[in-house]
C-alpha atoms as a PDB file:
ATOM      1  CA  UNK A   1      29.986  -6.315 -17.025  1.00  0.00           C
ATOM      2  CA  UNK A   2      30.030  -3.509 -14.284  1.00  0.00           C
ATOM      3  CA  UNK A   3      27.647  -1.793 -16.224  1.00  0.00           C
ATOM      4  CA  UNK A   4      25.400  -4.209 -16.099  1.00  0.00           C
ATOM      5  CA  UNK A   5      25.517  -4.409 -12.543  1.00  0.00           C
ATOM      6  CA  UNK A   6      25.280  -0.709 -12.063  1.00  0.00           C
ATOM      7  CA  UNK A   7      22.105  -0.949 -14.116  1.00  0.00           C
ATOM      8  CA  UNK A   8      20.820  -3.834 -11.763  1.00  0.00           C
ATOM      9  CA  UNK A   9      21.395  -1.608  -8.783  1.00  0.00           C
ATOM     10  CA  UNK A  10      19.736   1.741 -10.340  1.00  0.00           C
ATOM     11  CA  UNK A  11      16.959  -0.758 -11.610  1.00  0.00           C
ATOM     12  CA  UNK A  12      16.441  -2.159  -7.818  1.00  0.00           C
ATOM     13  CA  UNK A  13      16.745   1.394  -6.540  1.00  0.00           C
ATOM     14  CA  UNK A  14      13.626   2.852  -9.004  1.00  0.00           C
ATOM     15  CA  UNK A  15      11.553  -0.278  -7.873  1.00  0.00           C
ATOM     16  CA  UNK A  16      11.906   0.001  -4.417  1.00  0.00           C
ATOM     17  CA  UNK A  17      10.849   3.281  -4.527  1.00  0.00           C
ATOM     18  CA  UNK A  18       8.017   2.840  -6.781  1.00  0.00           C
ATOM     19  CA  UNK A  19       6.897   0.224  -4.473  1.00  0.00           C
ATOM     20  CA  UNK A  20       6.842   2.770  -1.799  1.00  0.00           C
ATOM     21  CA  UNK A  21       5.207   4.991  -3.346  1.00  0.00           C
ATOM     22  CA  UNK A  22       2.283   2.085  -4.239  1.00  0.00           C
ATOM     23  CA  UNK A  23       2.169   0.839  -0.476  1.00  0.00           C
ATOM     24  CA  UNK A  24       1.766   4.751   0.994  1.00  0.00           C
ATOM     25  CA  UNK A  25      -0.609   5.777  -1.691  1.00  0.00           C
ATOM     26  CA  UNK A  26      -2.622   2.984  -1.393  1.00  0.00           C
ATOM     27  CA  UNK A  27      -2.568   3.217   2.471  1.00  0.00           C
ATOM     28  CA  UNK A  28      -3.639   6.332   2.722  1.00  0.00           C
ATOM     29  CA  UNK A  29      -6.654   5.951   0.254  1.00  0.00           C
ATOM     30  CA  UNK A  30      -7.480   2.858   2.365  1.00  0.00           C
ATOM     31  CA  UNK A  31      -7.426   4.889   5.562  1.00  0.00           C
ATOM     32  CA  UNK A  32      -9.271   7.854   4.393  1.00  0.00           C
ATOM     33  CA  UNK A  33     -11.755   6.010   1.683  1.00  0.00           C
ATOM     34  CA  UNK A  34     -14.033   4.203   4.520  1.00  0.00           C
ATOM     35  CA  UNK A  35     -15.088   7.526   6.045  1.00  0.00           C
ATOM     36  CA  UNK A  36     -15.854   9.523   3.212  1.00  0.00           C
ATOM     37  CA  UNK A  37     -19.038  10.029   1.285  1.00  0.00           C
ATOM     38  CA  UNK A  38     -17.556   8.047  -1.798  1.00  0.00           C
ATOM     39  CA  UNK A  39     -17.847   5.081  -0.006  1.00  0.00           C
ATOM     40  CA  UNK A  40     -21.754   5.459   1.534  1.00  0.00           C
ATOM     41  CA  UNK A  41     -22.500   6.372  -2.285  1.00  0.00           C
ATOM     42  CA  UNK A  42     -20.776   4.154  -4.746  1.00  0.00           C
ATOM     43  CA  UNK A  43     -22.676   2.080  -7.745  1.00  0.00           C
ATOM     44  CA  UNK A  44     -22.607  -1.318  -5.878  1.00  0.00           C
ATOM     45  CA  UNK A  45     -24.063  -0.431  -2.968  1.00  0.00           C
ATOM     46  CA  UNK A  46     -26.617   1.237  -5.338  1.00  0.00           C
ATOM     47  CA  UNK A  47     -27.012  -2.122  -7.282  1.00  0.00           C
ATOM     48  CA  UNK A  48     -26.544  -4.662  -3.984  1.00  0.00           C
ATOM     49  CA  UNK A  49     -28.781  -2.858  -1.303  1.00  0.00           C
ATOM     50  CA  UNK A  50     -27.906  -6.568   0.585  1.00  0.00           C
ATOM     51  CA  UNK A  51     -24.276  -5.073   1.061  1.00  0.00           C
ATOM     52  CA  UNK A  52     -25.406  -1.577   2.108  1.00  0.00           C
ATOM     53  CA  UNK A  53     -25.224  -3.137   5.912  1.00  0.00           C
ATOM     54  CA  UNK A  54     -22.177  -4.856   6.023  1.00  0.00           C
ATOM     55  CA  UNK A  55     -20.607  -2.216   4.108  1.00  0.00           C
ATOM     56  CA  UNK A  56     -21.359   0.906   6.294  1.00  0.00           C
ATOM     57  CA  UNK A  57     -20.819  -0.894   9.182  1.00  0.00           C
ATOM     58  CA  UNK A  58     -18.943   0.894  11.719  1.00  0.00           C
ATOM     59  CA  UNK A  59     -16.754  -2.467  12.067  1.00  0.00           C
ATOM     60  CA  UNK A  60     -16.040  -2.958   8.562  1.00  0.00           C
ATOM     61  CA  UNK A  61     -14.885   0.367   8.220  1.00  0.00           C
ATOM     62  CA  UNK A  62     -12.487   0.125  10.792  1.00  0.00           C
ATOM     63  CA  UNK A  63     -10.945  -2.908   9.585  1.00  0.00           C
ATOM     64  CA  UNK A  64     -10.826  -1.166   5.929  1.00  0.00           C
ATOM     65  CA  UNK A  65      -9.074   1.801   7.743  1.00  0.00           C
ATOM     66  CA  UNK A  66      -6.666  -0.756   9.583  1.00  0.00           C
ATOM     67  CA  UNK A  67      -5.495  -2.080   6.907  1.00  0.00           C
ATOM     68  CA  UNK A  68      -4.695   1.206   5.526  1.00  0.00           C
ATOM     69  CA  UNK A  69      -2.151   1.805   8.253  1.00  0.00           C
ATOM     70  CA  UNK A  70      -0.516  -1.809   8.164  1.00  0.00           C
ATOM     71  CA  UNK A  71       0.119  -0.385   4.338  1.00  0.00           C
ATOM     72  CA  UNK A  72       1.564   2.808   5.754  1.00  0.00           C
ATOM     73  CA  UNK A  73       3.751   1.191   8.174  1.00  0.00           C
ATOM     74  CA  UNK A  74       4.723  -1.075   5.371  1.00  0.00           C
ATOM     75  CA  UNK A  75       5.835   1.271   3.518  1.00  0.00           C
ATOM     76  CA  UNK A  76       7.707   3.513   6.480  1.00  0.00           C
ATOM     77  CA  UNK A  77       9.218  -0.176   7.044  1.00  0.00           C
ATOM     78  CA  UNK A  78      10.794  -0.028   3.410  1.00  0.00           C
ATOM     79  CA  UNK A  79      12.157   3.179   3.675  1.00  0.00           C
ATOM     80  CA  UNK A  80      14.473   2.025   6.499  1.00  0.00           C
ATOM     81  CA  UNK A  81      17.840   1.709   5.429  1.00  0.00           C
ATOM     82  CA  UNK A  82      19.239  -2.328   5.093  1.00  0.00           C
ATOM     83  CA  UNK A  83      22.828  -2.813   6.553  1.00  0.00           C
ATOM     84  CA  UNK A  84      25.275  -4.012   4.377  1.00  0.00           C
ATOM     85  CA  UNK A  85      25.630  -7.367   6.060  1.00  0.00           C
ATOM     86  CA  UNK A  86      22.433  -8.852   5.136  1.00  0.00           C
ATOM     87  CA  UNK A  87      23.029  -8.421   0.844  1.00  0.00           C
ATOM     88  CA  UNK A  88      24.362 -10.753  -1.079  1.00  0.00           C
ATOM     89  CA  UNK A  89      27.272  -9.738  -3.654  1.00  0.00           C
ATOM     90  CA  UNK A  90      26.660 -10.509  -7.005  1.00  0.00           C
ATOM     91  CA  UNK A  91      27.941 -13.311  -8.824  1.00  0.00           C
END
């Protein structure tokens, strides 16, 4: 049975880290993304001129780029350490 529950714990470990990876990653491509060249020259603002306005508007990008950091600090939030009160022992 403890090895079971050692394989729980590495298993949690790998996951949390892999979701910190996800929430950075994805952060930073959401903070960079709105002010790069990709985004004024993608295929649906090719194919939907109609979205060409809302899309490059100075507002829109900013809220793109402000969720980017809420992902960021998401992630720095994960990478604090939890105290050992608040887990619950196995069963």
């Amino acid at each position: 049975m403890p090895v079971q529950v050692a394989g729980f714990s590495f298993m949690n470990k790998v996951l949390r880290a892999v979701v910190i990876v996800l929430c950075f990653e994805l952060g930073a491509l959401l903070l960079y993304l709105p002010w790069s060249n990709l985004w004024e020259q993608n295929y649906f603002l090719a194919h939907f001129p109609s979205l060409m306005m809302i899309a490059l508007h100075p507002s829109v990008r900013g809220l793109v780029s402000g969720l980017g950091i809420l992902d960021i600090l998401v992630a720095v939030g994960l990478l604090q350490s939890r105290s050992s009160a608040t887990r619950v022992p196995p069963a």
